[in-house]
PDB file of N, CA and C in Angstrom:
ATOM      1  N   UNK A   1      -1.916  18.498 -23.243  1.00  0.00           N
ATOM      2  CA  UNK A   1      -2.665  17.593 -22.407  1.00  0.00           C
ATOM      3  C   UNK A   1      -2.059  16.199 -22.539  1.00  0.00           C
ATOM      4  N   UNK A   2      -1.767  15.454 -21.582  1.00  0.00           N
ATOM      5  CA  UNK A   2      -1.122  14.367 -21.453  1.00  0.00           C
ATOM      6  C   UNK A   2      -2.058  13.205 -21.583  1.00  0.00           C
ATOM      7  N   UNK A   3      -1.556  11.766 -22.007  1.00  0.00           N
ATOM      8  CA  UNK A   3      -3.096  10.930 -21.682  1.00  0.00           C
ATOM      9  C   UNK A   3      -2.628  10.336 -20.841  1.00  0.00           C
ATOM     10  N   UNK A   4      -3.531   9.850 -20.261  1.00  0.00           N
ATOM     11  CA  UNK A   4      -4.025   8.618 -19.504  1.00  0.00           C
ATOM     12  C   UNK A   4      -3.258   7.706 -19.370  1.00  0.00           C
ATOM     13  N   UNK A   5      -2.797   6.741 -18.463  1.00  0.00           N
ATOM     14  CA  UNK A   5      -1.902   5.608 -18.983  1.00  0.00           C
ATOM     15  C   UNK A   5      -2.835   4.510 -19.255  1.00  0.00           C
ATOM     16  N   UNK A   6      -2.455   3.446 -19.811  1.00  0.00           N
ATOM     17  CA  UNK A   6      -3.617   2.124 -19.630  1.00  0.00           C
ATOM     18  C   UNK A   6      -3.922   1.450 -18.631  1.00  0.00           C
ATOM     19  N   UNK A   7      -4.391   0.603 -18.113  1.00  0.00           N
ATOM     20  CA  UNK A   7      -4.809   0.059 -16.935  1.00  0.00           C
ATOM     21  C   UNK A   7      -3.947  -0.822 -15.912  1.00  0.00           C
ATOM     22  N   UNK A   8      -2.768  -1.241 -17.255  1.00  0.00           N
ATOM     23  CA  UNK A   8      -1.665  -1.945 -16.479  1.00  0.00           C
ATOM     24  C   UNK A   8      -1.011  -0.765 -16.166  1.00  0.00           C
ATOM     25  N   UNK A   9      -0.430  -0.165 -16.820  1.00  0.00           N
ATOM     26  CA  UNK A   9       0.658   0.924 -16.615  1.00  0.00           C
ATOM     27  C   UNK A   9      -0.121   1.610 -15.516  1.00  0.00           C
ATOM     28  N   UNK A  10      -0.942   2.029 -15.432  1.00  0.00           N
ATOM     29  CA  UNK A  10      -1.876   2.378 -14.096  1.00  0.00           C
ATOM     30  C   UNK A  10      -1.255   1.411 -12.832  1.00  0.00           C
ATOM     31  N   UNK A  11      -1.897  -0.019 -12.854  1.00  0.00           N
ATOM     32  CA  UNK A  11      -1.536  -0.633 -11.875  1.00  0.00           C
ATOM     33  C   UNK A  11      -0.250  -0.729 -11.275  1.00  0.00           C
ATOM     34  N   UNK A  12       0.688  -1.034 -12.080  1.00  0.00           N
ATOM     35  CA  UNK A  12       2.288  -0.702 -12.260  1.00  0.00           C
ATOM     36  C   UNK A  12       2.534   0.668 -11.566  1.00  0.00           C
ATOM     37  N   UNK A  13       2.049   1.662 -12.172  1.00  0.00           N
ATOM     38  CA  UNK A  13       2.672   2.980 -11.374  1.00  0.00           C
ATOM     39  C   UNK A  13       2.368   2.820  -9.912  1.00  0.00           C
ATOM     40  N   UNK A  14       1.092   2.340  -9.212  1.00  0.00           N
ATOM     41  CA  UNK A  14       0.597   2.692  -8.380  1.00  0.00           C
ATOM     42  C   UNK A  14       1.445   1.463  -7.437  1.00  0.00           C
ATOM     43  N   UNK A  15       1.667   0.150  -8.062  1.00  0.00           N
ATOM     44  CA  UNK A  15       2.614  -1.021  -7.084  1.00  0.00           C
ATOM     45  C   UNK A  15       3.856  -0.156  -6.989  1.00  0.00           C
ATOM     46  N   UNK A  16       4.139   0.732  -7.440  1.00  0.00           N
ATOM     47  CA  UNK A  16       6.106   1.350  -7.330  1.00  0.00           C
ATOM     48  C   UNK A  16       5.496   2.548  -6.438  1.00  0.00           C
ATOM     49  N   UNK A  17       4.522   2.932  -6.372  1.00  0.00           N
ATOM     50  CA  UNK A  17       4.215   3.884  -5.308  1.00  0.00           C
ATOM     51  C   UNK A  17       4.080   3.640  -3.910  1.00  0.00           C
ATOM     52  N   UNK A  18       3.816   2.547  -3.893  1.00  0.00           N
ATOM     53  CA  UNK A  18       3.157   2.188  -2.320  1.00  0.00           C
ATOM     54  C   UNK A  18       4.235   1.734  -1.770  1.00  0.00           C
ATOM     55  N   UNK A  19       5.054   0.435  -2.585  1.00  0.00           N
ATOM     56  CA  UNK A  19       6.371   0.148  -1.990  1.00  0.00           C
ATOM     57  C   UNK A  19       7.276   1.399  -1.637  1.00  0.00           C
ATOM     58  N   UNK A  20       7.029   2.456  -2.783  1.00  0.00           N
ATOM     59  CA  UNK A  20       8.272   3.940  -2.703  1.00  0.00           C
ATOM     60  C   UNK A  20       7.674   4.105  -0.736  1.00  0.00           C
ATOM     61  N   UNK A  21       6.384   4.407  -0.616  1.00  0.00           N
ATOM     62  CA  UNK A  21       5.668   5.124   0.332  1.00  0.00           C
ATOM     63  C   UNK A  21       5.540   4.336   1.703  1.00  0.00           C
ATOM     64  N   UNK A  22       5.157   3.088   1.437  1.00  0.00           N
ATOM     65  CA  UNK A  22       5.084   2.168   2.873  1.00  0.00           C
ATOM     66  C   UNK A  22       6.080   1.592   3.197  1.00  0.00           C
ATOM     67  N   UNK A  23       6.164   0.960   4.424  1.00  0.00           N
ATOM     68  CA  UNK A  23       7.609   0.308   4.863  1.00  0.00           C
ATOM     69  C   UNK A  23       7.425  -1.128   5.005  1.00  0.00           C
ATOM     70  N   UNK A  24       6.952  -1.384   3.275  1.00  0.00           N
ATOM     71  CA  UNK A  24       6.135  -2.756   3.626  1.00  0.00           C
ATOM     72  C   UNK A  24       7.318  -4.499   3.954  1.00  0.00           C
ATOM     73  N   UNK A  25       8.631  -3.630   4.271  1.00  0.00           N
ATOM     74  CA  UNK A  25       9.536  -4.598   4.239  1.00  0.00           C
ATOM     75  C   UNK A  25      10.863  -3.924   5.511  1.00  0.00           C
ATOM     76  N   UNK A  26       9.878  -3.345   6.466  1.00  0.00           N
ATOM     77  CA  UNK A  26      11.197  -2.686   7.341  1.00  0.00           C
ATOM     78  C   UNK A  26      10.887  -3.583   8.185  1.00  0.00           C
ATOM     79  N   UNK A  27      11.786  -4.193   8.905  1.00  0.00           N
ATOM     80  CA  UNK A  27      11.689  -5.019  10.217  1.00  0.00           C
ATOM     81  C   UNK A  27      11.253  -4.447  11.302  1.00  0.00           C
ATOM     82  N   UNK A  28      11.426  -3.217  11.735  1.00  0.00           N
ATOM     83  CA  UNK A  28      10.636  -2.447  12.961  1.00  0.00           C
ATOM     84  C   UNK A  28       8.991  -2.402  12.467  1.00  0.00           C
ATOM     85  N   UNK A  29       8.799  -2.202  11.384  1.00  0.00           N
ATOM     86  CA  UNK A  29       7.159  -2.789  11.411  1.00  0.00           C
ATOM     87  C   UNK A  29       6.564  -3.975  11.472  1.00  0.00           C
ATOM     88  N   UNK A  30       7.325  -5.255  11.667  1.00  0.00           N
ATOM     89  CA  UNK A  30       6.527  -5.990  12.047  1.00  0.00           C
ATOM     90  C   UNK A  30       7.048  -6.275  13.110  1.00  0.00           C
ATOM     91  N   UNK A  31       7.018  -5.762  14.297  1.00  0.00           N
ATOM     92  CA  UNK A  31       6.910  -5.594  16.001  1.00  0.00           C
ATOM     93  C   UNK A  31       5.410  -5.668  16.411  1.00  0.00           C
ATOM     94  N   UNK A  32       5.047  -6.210  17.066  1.00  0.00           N
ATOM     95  CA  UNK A  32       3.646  -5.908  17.751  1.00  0.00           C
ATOM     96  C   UNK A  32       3.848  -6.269  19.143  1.00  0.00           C
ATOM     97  N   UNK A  33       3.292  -4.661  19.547  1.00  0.00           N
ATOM     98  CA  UNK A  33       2.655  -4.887  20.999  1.00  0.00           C
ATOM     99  C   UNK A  33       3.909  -4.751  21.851  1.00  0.00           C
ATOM    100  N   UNK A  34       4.942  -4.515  21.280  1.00  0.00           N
ATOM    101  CA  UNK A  34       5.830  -4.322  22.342  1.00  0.00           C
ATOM    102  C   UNK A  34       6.238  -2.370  22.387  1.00  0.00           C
ATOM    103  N   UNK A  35       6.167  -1.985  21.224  1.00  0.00           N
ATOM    104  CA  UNK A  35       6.667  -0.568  21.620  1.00  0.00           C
ATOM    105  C   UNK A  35       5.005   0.096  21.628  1.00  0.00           C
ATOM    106  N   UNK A  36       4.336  -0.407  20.253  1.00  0.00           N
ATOM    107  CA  UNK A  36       3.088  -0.071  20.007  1.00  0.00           C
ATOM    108  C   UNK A  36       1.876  -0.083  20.814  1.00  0.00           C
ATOM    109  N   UNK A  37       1.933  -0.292  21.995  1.00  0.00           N
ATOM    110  CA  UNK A  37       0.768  -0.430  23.007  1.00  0.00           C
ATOM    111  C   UNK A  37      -0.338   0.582  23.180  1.00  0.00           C
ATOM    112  N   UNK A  38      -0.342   1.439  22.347  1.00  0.00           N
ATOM    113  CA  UNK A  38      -1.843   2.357  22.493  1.00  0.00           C
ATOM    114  C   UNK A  38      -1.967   2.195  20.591  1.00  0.00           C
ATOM    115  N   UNK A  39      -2.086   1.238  19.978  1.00  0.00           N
ATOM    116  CA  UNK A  39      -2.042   1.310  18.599  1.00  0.00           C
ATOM    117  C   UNK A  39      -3.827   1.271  18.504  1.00  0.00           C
ATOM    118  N   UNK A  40      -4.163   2.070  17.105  1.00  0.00           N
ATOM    119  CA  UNK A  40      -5.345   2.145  16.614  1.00  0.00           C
ATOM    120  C   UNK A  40      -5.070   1.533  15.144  1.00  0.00           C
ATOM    121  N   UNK A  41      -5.392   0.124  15.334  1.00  0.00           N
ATOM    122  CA  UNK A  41      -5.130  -0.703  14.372  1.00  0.00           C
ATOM    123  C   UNK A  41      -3.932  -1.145  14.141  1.00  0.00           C
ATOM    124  N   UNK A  42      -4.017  -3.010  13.745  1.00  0.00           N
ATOM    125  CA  UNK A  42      -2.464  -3.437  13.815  1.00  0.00           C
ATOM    126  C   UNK A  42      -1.773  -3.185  12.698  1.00  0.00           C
ATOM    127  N   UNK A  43      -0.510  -2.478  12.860  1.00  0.00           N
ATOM    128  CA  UNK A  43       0.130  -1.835  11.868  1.00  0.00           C
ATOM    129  C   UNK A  43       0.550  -2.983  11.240  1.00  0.00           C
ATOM    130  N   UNK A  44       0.705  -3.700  11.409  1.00  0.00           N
ATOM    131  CA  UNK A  44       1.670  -5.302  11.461  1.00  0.00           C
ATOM    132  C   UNK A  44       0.563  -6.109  10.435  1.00  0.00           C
ATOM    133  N   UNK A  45      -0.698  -6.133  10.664  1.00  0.00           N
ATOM    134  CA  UNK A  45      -1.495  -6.634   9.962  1.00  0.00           C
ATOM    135  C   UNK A  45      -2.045  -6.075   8.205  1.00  0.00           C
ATOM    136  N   UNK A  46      -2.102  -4.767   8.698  1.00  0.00           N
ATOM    137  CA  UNK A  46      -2.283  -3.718   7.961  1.00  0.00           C
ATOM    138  C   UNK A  46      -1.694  -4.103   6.903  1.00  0.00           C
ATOM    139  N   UNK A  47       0.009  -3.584   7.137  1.00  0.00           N
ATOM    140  CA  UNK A  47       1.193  -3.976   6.115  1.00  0.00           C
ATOM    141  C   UNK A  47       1.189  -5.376   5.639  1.00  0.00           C
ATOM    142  N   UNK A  48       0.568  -6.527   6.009  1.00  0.00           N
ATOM    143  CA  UNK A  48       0.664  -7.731   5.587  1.00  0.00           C
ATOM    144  C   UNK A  48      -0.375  -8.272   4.942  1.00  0.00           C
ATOM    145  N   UNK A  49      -1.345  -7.329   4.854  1.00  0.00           N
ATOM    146  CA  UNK A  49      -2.526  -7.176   4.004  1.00  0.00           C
ATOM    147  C   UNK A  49      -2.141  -6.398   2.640  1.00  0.00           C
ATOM    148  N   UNK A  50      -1.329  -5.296   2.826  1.00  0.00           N
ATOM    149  CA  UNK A  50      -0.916  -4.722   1.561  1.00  0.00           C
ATOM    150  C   UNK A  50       0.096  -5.504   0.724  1.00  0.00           C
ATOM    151  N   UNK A  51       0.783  -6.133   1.660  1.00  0.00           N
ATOM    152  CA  UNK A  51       2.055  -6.735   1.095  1.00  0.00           C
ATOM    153  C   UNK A  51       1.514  -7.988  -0.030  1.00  0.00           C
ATOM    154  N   UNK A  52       0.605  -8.803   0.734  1.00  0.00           N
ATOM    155  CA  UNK A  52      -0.119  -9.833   0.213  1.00  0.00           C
ATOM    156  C   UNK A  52      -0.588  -9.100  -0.731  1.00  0.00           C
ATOM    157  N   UNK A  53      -1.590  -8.156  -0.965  1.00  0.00           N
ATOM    158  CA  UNK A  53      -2.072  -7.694  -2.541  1.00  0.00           C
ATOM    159  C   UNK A  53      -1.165  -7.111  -3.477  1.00  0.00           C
ATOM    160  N   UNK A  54      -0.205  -6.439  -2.938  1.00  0.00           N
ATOM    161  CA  UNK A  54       0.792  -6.300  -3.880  1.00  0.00           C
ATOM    162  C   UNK A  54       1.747  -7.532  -4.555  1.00  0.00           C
ATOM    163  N   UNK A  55       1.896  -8.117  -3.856  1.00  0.00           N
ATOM    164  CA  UNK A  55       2.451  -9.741  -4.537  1.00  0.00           C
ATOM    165  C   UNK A  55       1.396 -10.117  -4.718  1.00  0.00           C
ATOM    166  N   UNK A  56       0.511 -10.212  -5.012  1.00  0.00           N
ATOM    167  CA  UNK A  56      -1.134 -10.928  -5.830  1.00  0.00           C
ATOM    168  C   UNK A  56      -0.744 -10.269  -7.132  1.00  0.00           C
ATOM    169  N   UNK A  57      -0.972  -8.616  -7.093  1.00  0.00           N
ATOM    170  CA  UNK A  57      -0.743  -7.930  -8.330  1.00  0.00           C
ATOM    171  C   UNK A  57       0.446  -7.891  -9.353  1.00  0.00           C
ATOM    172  N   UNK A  58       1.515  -8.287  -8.444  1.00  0.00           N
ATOM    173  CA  UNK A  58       2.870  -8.092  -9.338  1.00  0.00           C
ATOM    174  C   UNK A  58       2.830  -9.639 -10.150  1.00  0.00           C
ATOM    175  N   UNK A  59       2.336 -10.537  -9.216  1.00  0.00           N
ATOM    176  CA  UNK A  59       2.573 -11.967 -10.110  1.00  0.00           C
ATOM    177  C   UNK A  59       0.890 -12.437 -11.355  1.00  0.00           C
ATOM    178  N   UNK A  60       0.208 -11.088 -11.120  1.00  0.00           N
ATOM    179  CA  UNK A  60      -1.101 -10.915 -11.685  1.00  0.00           C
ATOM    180  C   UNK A  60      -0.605 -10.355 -13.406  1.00  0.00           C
ATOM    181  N   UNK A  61      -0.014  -9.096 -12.831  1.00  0.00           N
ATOM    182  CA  UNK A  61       0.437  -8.454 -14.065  1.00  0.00           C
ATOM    183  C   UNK A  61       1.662  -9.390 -15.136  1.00  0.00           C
ATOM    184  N   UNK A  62       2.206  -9.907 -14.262  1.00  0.00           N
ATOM    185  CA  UNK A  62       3.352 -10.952 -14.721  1.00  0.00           C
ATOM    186  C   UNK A  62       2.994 -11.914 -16.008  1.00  0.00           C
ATOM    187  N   UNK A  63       1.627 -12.114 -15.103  1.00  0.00           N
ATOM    188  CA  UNK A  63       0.924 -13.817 -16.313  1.00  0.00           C
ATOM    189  C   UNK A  63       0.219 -12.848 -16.946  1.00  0.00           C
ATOM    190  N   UNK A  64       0.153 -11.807 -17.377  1.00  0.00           N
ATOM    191  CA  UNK A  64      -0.413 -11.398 -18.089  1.00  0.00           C
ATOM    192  C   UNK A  64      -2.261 -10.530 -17.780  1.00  0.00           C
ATOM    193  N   UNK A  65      -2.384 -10.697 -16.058  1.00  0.00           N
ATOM    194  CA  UNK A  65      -3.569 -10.284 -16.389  1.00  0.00           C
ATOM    195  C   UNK A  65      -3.675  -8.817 -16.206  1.00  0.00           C
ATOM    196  N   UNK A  66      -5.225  -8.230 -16.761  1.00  0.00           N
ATOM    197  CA  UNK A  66      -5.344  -6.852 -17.091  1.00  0.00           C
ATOM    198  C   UNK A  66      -6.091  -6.122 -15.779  1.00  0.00           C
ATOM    199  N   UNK A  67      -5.651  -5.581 -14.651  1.00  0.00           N
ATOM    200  CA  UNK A  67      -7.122  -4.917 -13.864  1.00  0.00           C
ATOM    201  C   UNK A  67      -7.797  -4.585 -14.285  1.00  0.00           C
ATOM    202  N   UNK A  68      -9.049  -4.512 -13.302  1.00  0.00           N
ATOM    203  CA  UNK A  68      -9.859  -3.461 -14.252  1.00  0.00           C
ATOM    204  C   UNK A  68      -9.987  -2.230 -13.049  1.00  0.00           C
ATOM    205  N   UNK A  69     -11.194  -1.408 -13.619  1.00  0.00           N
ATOM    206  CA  UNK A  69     -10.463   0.362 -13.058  1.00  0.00           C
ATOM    207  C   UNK A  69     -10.945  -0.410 -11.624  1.00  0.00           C
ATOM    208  N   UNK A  70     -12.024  -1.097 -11.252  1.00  0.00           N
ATOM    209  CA  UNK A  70     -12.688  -0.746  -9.788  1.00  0.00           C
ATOM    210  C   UNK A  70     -11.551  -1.452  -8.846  1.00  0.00           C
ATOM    211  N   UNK A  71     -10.749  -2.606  -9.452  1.00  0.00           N
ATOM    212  CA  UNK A  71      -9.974  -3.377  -8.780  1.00  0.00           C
ATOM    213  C   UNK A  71      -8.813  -2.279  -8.376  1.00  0.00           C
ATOM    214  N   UNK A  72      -8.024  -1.309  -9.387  1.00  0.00           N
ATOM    215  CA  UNK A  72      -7.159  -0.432  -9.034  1.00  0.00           C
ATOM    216  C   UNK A  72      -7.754   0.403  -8.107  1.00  0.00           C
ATOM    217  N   UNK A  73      -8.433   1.001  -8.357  1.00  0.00           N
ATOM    218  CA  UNK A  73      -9.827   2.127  -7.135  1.00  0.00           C
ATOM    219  C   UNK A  73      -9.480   1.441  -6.089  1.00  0.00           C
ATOM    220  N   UNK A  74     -10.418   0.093  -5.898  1.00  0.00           N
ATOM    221  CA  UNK A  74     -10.426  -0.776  -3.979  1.00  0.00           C
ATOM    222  C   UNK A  74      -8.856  -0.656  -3.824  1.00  0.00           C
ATOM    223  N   UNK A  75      -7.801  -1.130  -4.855  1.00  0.00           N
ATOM    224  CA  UNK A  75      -6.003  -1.124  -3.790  1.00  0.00           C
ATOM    225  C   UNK A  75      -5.808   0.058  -3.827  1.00  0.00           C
ATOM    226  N   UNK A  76      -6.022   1.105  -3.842  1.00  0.00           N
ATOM    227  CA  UNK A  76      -5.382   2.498  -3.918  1.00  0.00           C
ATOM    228  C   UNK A  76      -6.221   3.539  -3.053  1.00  0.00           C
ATOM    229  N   UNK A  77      -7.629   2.326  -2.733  1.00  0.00           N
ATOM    230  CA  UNK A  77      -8.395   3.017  -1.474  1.00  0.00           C
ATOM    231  C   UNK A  77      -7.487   2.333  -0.258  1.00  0.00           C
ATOM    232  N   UNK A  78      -7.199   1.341  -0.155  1.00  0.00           N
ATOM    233  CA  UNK A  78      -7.297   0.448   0.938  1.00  0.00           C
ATOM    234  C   UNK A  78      -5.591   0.770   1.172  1.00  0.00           C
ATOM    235  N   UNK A  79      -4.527   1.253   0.243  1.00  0.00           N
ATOM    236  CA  UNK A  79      -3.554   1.418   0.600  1.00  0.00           C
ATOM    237  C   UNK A  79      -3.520   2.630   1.306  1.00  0.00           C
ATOM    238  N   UNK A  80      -4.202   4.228   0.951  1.00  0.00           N
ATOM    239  CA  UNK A  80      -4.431   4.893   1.465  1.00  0.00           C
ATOM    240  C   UNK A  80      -5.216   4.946   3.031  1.00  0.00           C
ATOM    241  N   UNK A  81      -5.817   3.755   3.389  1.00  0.00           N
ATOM    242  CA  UNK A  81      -6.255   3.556   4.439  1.00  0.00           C
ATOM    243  C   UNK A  81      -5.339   2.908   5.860  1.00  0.00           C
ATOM    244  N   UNK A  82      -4.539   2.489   5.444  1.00  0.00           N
ATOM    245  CA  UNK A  82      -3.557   1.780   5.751  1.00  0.00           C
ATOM    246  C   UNK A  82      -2.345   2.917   6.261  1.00  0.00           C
ATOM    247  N   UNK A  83      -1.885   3.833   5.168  1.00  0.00           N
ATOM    248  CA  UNK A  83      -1.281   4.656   4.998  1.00  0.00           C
ATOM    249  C   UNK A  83      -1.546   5.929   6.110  1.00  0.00           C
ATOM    250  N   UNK A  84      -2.872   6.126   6.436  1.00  0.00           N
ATOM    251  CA  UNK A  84      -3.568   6.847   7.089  1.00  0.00           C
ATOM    252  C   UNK A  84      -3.376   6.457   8.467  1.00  0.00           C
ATOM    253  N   UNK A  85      -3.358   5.120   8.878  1.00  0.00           N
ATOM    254  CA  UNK A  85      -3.463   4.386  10.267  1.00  0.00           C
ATOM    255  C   UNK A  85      -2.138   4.304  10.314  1.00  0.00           C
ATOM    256  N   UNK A  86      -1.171   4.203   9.693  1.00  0.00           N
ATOM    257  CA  UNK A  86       0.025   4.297  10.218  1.00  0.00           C
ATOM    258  C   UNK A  86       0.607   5.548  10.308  1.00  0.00           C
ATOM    259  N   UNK A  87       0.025   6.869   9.763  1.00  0.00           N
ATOM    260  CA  UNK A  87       0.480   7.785  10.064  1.00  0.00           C
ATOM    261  C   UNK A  87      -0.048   8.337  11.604  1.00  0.00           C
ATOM    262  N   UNK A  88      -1.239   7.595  11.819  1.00  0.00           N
ATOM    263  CA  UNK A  88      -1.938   7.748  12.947  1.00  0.00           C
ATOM    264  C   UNK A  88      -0.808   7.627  14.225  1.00  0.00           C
ATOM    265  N   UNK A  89      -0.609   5.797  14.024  1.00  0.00           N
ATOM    266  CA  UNK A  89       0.109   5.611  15.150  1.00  0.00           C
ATOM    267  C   UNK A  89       2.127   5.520  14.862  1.00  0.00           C
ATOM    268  N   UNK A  90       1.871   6.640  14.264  1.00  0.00           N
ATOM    269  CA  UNK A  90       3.532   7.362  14.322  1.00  0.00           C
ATOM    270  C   UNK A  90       4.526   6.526  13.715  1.00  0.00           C
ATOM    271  N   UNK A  91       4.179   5.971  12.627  1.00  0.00           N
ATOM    272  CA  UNK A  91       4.976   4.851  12.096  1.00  0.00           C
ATOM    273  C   UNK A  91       5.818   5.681  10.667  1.00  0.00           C
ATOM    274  N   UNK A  92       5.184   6.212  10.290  1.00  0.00           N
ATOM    275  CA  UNK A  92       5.384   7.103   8.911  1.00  0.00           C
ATOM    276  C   UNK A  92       5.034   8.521   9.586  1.00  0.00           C
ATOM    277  N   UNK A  93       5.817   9.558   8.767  1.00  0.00           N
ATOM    278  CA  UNK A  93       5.126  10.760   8.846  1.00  0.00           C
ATOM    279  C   UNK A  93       4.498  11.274   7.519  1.00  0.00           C
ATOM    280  N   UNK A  94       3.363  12.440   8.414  1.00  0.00           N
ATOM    281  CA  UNK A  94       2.448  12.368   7.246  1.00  0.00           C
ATOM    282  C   UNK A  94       3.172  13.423   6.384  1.00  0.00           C
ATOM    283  N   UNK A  95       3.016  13.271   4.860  1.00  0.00           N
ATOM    284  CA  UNK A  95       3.127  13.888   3.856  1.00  0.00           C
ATOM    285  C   UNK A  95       2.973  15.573   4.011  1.00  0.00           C
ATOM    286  N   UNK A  96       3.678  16.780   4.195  1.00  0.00           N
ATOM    287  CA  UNK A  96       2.936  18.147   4.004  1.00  0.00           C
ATOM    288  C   UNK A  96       3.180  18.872   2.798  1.00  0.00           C
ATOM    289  N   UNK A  97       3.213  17.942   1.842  1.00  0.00           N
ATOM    290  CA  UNK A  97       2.949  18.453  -0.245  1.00  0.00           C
ATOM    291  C   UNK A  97       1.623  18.197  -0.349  1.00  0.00           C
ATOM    292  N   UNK A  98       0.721  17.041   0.450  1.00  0.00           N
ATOM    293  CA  UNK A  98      -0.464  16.767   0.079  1.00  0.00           C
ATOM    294  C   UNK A  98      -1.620  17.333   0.722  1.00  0.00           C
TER     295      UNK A  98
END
């Protein structure tokens, strides 16, 4: 049985996941409204909402601070939500391991 990681190493795994997973730095995602015209939610916004909490967290963990679990929970809900709407409007494809 393996343990647990701690709460940083938690947070840490999960910031190298989202960058691995989102295209929170491709230039075709921040286009709006020109190819995207039937979009269900702005992908553009979306990603610049994640991007912003992930640079909150990386310069969080940096100075030293500790999350706590509910703060990891809300970014790992809200990235998955994100993640979800862009698979919606054809930006990513969805995952078929999960």
């Amino acid at each position: 049985m393996s343990t647990k990681p701690d709460l940083n190493t938690a947070m840490q795994q999960l910031l190298v996941e989202v960058k691995a997973t989102l295209p929170l730095y491709e230039p075709a995602t921040f286009v709006c409204g020109i190819t995207n015209t039937d979009c269900q939610g702005c992908p553009k916004k979306l990603l610049e909402m994640v991007d912003a909490e992930v640079s909150f967290w990386e310069h969080a963990l940096k100075n030293g601070r500790t999350p706590k679990f509910d703060e990891i929970r809300r970014f790992g809900k809200l990235c998955l939500s994100v993640k979800r709407s862009l698979i919606r409007n054809k930006i990513i494809v969805a995952d078929t391991a999960t």
